[in-house]
C-alpha atoms as a PDB file:
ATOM      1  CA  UNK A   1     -65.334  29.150 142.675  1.00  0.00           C
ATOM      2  CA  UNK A   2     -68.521  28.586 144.310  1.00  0.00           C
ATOM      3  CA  UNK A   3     -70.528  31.243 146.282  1.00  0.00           C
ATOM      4  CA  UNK A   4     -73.870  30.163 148.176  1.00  0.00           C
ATOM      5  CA  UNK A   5     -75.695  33.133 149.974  1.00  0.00           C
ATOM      6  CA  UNK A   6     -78.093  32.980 152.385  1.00  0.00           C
ATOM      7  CA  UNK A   7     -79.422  29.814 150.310  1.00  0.00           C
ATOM      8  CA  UNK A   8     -82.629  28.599 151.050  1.00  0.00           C
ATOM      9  CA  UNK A   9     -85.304  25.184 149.948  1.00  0.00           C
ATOM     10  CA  UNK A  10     -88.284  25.196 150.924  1.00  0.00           C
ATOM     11  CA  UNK A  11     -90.884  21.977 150.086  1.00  0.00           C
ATOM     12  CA  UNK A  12     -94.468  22.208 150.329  1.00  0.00           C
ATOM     13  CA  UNK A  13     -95.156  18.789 152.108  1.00  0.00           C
ATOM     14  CA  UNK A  14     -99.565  18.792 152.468  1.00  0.00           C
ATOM     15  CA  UNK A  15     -99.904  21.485 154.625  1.00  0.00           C
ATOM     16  CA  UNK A  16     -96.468  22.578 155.923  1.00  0.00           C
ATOM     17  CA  UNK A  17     -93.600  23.500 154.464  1.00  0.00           C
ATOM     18  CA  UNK A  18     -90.306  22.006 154.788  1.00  0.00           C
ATOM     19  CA  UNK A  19     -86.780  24.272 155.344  1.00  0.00           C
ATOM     20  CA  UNK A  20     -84.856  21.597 152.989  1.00  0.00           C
ATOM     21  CA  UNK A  21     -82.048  24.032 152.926  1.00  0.00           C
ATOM     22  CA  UNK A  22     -82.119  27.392 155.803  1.00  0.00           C
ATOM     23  CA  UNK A  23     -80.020  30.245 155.229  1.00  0.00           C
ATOM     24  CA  UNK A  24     -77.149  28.356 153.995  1.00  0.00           C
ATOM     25  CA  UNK A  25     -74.199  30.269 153.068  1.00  0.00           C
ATOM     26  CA  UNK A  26     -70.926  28.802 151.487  1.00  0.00           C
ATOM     27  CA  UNK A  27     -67.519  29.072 149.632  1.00  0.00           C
ATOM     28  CA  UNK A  28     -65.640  26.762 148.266  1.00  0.00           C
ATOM     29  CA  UNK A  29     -62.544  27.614 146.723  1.00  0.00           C
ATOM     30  CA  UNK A  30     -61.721  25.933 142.920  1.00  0.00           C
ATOM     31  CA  UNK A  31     -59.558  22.385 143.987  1.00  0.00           C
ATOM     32  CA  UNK A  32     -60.802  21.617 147.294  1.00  0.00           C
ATOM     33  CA  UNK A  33     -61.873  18.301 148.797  1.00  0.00           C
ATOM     34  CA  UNK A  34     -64.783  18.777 150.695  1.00  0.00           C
ATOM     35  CA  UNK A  35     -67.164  16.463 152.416  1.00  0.00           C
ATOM     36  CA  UNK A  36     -71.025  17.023 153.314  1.00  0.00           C
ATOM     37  CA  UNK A  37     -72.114  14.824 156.285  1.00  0.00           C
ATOM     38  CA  UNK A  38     -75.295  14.154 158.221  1.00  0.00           C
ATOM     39  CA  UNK A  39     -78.091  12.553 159.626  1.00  0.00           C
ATOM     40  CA  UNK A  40     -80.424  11.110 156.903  1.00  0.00           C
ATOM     41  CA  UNK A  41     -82.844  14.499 156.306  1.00  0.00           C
ATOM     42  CA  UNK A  42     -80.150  17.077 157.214  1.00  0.00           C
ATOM     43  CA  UNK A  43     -80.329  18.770 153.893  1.00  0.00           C
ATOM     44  CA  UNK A  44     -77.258  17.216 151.991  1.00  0.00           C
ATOM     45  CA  UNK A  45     -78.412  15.932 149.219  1.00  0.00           C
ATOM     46  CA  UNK A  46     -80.511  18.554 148.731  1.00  0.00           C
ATOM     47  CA  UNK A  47     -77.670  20.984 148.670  1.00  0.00           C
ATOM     48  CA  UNK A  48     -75.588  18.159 145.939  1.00  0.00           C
ATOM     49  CA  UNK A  49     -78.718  18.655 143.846  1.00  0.00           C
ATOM     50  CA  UNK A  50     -78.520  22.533 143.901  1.00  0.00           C
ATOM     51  CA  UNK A  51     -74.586  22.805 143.510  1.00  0.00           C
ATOM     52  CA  UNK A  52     -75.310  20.754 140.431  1.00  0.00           C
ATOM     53  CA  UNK A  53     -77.940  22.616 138.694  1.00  0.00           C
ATOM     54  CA  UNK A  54     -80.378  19.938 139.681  1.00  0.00           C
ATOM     55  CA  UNK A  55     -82.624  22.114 141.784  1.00  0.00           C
ATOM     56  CA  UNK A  56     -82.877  25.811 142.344  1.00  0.00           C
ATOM     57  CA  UNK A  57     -83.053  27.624 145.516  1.00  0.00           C
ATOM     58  CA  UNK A  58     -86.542  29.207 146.619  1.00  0.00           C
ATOM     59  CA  UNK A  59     -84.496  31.944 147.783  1.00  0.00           C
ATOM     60  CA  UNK A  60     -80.612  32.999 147.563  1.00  0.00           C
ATOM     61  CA  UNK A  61     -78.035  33.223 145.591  1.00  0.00           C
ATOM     62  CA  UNK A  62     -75.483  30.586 144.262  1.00  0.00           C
ATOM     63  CA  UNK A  63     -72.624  32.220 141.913  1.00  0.00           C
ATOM     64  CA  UNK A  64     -70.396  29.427 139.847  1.00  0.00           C
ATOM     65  CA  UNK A  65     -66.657  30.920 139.000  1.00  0.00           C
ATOM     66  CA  UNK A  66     -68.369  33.909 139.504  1.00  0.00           C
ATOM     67  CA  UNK A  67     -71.296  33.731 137.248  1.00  0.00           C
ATOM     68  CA  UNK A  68     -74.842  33.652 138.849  1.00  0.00           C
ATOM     69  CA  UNK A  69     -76.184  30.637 137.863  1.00  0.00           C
ATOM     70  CA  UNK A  70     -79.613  30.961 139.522  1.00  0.00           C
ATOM     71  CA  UNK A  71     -80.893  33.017 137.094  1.00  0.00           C
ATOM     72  CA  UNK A  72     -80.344  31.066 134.417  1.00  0.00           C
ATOM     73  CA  UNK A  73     -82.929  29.070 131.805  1.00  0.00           C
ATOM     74  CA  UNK A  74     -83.304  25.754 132.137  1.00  0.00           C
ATOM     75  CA  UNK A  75     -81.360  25.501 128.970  1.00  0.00           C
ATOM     76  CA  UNK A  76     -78.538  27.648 130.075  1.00  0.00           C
ATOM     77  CA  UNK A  77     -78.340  25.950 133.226  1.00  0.00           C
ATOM     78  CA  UNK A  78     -78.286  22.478 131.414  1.00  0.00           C
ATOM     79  CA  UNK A  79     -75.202  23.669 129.402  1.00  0.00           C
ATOM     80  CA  UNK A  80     -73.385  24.699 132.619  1.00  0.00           C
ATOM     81  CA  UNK A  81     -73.874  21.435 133.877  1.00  0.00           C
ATOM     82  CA  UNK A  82     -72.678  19.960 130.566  1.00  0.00           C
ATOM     83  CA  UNK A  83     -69.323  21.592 130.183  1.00  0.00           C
ATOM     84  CA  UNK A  84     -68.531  22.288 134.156  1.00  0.00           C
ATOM     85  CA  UNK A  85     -70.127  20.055 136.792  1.00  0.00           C
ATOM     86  CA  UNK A  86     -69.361  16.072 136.818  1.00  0.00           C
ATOM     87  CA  UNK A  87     -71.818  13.570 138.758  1.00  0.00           C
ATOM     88  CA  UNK A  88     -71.159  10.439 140.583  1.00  0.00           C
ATOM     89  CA  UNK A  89     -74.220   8.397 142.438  1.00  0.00           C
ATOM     90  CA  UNK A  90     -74.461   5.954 144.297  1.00  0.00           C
ATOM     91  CA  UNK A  91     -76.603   3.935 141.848  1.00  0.00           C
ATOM     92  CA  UNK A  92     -74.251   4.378 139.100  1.00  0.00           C
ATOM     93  CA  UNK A  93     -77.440   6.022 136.724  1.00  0.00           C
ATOM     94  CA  UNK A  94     -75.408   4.201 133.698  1.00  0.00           C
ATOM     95  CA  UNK A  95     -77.888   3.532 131.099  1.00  0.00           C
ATOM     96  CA  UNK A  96     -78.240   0.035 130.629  1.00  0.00           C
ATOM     97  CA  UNK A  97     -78.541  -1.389 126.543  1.00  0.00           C
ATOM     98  CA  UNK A  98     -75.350   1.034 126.389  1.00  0.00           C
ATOM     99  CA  UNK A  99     -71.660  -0.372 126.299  1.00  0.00           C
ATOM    100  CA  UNK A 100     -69.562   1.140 128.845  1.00  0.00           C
ATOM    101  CA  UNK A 101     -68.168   3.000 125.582  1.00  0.00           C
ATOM    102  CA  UNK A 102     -71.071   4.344 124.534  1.00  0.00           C
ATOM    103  CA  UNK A 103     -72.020   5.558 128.003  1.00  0.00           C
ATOM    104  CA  UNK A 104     -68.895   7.328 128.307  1.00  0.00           C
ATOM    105  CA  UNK A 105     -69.677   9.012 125.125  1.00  0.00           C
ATOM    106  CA  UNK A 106     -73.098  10.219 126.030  1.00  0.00           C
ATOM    107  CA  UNK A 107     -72.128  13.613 127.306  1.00  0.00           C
ATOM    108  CA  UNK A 108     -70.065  14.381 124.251  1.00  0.00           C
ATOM    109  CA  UNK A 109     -72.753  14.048 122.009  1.00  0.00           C
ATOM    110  CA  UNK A 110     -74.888  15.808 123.590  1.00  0.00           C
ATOM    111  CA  UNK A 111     -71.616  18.832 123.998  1.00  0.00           C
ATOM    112  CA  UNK A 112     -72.034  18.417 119.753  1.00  0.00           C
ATOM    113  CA  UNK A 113     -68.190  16.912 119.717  1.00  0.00           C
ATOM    114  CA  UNK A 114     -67.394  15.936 116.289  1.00  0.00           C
ATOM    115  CA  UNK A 115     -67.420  11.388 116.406  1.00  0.00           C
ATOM    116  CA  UNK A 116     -63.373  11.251 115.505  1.00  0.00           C
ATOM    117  CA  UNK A 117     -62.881  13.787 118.958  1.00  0.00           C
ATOM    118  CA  UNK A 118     -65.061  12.331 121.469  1.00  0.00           C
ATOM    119  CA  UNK A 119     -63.769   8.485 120.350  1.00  0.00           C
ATOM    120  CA  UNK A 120     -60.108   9.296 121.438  1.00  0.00           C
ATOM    121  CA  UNK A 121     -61.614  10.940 124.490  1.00  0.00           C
ATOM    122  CA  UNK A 122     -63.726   8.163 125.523  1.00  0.00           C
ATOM    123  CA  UNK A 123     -60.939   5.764 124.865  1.00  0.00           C
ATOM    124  CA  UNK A 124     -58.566   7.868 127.063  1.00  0.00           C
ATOM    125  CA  UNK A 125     -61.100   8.399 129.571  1.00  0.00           C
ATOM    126  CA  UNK A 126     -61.520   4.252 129.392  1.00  0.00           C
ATOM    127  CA  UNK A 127     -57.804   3.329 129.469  1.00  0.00           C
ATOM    128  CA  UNK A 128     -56.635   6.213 132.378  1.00  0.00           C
ATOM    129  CA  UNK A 129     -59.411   3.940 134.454  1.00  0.00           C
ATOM    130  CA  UNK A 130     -58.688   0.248 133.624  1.00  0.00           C
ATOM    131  CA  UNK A 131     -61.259  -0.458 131.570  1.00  0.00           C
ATOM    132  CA  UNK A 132     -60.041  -0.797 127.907  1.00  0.00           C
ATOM    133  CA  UNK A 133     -60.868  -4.682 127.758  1.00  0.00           C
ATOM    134  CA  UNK A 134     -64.662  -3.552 129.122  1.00  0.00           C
ATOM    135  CA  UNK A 135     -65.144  -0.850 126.969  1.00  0.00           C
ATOM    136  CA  UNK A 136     -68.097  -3.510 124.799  1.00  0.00           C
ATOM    137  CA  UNK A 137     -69.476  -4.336 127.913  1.00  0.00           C
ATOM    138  CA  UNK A 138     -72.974  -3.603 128.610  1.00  0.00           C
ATOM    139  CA  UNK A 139     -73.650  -2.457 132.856  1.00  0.00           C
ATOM    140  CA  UNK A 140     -74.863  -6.276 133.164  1.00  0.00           C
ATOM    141  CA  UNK A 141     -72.053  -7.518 132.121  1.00  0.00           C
ATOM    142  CA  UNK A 142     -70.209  -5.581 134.746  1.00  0.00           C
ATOM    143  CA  UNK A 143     -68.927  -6.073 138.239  1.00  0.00           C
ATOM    144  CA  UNK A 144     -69.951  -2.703 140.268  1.00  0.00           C
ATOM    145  CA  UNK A 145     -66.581  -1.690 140.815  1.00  0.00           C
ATOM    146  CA  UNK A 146     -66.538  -1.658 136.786  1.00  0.00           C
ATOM    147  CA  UNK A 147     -69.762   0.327 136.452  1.00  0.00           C
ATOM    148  CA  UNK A 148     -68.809   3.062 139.073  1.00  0.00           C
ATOM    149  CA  UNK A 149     -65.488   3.637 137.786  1.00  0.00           C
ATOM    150  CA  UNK A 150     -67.272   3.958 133.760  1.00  0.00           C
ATOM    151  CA  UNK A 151     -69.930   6.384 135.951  1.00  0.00           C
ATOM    152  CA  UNK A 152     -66.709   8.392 136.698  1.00  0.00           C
ATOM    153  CA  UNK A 153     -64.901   8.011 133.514  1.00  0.00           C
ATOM    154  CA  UNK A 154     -68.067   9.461 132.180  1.00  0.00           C
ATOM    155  CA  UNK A 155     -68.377  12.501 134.625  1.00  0.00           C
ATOM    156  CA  UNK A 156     -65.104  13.222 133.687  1.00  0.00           C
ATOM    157  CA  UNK A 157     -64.720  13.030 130.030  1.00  0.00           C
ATOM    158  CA  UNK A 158     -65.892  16.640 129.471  1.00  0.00           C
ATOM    159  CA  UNK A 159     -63.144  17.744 131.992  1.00  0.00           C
ATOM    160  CA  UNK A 160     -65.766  19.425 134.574  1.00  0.00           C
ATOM    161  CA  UNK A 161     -64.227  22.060 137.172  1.00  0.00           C
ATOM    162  CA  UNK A 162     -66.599  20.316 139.720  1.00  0.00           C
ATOM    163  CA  UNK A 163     -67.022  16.530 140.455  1.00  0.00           C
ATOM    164  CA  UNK A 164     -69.949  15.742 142.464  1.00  0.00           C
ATOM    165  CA  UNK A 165     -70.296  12.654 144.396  1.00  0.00           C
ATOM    166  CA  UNK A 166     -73.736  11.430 146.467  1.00  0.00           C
ATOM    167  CA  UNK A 167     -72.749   8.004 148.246  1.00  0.00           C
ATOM    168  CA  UNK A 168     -70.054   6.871 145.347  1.00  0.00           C
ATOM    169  CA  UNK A 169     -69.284   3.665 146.958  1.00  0.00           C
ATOM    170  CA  UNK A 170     -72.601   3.197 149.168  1.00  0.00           C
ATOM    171  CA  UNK A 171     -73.023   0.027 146.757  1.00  0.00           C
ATOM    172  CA  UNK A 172     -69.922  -1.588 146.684  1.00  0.00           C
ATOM    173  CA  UNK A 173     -67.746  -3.373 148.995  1.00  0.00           C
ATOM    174  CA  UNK A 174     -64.950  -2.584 151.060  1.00  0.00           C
ATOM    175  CA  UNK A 175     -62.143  -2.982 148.536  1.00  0.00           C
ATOM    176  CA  UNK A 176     -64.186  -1.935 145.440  1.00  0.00           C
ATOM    177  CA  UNK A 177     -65.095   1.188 147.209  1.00  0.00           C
ATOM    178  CA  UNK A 178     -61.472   2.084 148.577  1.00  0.00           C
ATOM    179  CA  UNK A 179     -60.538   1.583 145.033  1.00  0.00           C
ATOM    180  CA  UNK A 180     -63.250   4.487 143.428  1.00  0.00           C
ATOM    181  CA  UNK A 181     -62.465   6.922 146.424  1.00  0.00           C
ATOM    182  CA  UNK A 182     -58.972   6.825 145.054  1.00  0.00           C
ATOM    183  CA  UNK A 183     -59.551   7.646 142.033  1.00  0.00           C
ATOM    184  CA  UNK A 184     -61.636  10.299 143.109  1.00  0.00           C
ATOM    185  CA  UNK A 185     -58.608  11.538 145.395  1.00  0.00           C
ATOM    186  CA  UNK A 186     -56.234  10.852 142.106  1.00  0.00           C
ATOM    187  CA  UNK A 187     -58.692  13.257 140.228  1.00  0.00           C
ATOM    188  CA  UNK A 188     -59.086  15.907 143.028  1.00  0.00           C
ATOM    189  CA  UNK A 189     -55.065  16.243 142.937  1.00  0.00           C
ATOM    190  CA  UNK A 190     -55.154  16.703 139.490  1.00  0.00           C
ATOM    191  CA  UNK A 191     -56.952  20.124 140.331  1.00  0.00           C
ATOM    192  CA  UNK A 192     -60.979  18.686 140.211  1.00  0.00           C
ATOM    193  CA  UNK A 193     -62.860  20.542 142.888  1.00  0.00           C
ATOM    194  CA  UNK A 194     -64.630  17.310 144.392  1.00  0.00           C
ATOM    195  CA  UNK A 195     -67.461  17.314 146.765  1.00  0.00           C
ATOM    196  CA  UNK A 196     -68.753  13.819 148.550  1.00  0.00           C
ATOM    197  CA  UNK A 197     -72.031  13.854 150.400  1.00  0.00           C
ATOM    198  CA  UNK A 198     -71.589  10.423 152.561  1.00  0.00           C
ATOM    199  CA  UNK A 199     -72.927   8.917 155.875  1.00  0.00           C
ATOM    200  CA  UNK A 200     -69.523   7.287 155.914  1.00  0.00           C
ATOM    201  CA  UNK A 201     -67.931   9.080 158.864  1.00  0.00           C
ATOM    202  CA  UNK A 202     -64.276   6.736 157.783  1.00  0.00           C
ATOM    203  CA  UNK A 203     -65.015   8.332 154.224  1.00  0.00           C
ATOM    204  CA  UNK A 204     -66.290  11.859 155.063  1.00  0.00           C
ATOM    205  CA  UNK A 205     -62.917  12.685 157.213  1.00  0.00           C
ATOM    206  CA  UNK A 206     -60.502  11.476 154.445  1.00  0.00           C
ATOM    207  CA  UNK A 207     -61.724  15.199 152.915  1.00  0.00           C
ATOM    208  CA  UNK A 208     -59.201  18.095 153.668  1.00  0.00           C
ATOM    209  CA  UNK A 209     -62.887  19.876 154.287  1.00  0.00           C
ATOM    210  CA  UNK A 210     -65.968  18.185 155.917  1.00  0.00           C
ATOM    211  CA  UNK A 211     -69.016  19.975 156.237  1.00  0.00           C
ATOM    212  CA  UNK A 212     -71.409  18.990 158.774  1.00  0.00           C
ATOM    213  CA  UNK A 213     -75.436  19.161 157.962  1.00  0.00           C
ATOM    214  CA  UNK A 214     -78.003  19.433 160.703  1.00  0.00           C
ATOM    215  CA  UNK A 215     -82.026  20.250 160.086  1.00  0.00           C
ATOM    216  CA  UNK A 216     -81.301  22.265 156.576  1.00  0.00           C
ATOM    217  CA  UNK A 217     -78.274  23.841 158.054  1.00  0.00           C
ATOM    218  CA  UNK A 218     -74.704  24.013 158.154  1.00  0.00           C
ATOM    219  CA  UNK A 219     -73.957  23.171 161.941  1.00  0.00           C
ATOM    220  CA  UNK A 220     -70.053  22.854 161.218  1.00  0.00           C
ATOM    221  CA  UNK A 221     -67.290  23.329 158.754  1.00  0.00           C
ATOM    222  CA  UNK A 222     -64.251  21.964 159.877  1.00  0.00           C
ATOM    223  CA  UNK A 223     -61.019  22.598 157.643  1.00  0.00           C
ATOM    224  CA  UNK A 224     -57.315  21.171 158.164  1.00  0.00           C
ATOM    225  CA  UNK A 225     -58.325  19.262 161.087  1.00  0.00           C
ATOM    226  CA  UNK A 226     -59.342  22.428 162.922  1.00  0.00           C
ATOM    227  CA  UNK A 227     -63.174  22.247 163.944  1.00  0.00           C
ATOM    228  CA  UNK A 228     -65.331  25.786 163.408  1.00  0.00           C
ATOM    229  CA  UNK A 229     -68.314  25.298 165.034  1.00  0.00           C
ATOM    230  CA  UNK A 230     -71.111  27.861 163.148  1.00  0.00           C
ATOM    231  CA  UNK A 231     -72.455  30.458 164.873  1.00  0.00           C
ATOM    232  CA  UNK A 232     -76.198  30.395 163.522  1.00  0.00           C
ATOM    233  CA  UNK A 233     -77.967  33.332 166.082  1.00  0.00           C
ATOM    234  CA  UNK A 234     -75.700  36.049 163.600  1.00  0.00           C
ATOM    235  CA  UNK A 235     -77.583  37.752 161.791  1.00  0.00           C
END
């Protein structure tokens, strides 16, 4: 489903550039769970941003259900994101004179769903997560457990392939955040292919897959419990 080669970010920081991302190469296979761990600077976020369509690679190549996506226009890469790719953050991004209802329903419109199709989504989307009575309620109004799980109801409602998650419950407490990482689980057995970048080493080895970040590389991919350290002097 997704196909990084020899992926690469570079930053032009003054007079030096940064290796964000060096020589990365992935696969990850439609449904998996995977995790993306690492020290703060390892290169994780920056590789969320790219499997979203948020960034593009200086160099590489990053084919999506076997489509390369790198080449595309901003626009074309915008409707990828649209109908394929869901995103969970940390700091919930909800906007805030919106109801929870109307947030929800922000990706629709923009998709061009007719109003009597994306209502009965939302309001699916709303109920499946618990928040029917909240639905009028403005982020403000909201505890964070509340505003995460709309943040998920809304990167869901288009029914992405890909669920995307940077720190999902690095601003919530302990039982609000076991309560959104099962619903993320809940969705990821439903067939979602979910990724979670975390510093949450508890969180990051719930995955079935955790990827291991080190200095814009991947220094480990361990799968099914079984640890596969990288070799990275290959050519």
């Amino acid at each position: 489903m997704i196909e990084l080669t020899h992926i690469h970010r570079n930053f032009q920081v003054g007079d030096q550039v940064v290796h964000a991302l060096d020589d990365v190469t992935l696969n990850i296979a439609a449904g998996e769970y995977v995790s993306i761990m690492g020290p703060s600077g390892s290169g994780k976020s920056t590789l969320l941003n790219l499997l979203g369509l948020l960034d593009r690679p200086t160099s590489g190549t990053y084919r999506l259900n076997g489509r390369d996506v790198t080449s595309l226009s901003d626009i074309e890469q915008a409707r990828v994101r649209n109908h394929e790719i869901g995103f969970v953050f940390q700091m919930f991004h909800l906007v805030p004179r919106l109801t929870a209802e109307e947030n929800v329903e922000l990706p629709l419109m923009l998709a061009g769903m007719p109003v009597e199709e994306r209502r009965k989504k939302v309001a699916s989307a709303l109920k499946d997560l618990g928040l029917e009575a909240r639905s009028h309620h403005r982020p403000e109004q909201l505890s964070g457990g509340q505003r995460q799980r709309v943040a998920i109801a809304r990167a869901t409602v288009t029914e992405p392939r890909v669920l995307l998650a940077d720190e999902p419950t690095g601003n919530l407490d302990h039982k609000s955040g076991e309560d959104v990482i099962h619903i993320l689980e809940q969705l990821n057995q439903r067939g979602i292919t979910l990724i979670i970048v975390t510093h949450d080493l508890e969180m990051g080895q719930r995955a079935k897959r955790q990827l291991r970040m080190l200095d814009g590389r991947l220094h480990s991919d361990h799968s099914d419990g079984q640890p596969a350290e990288l070799d990275h002097g290959a050519s």
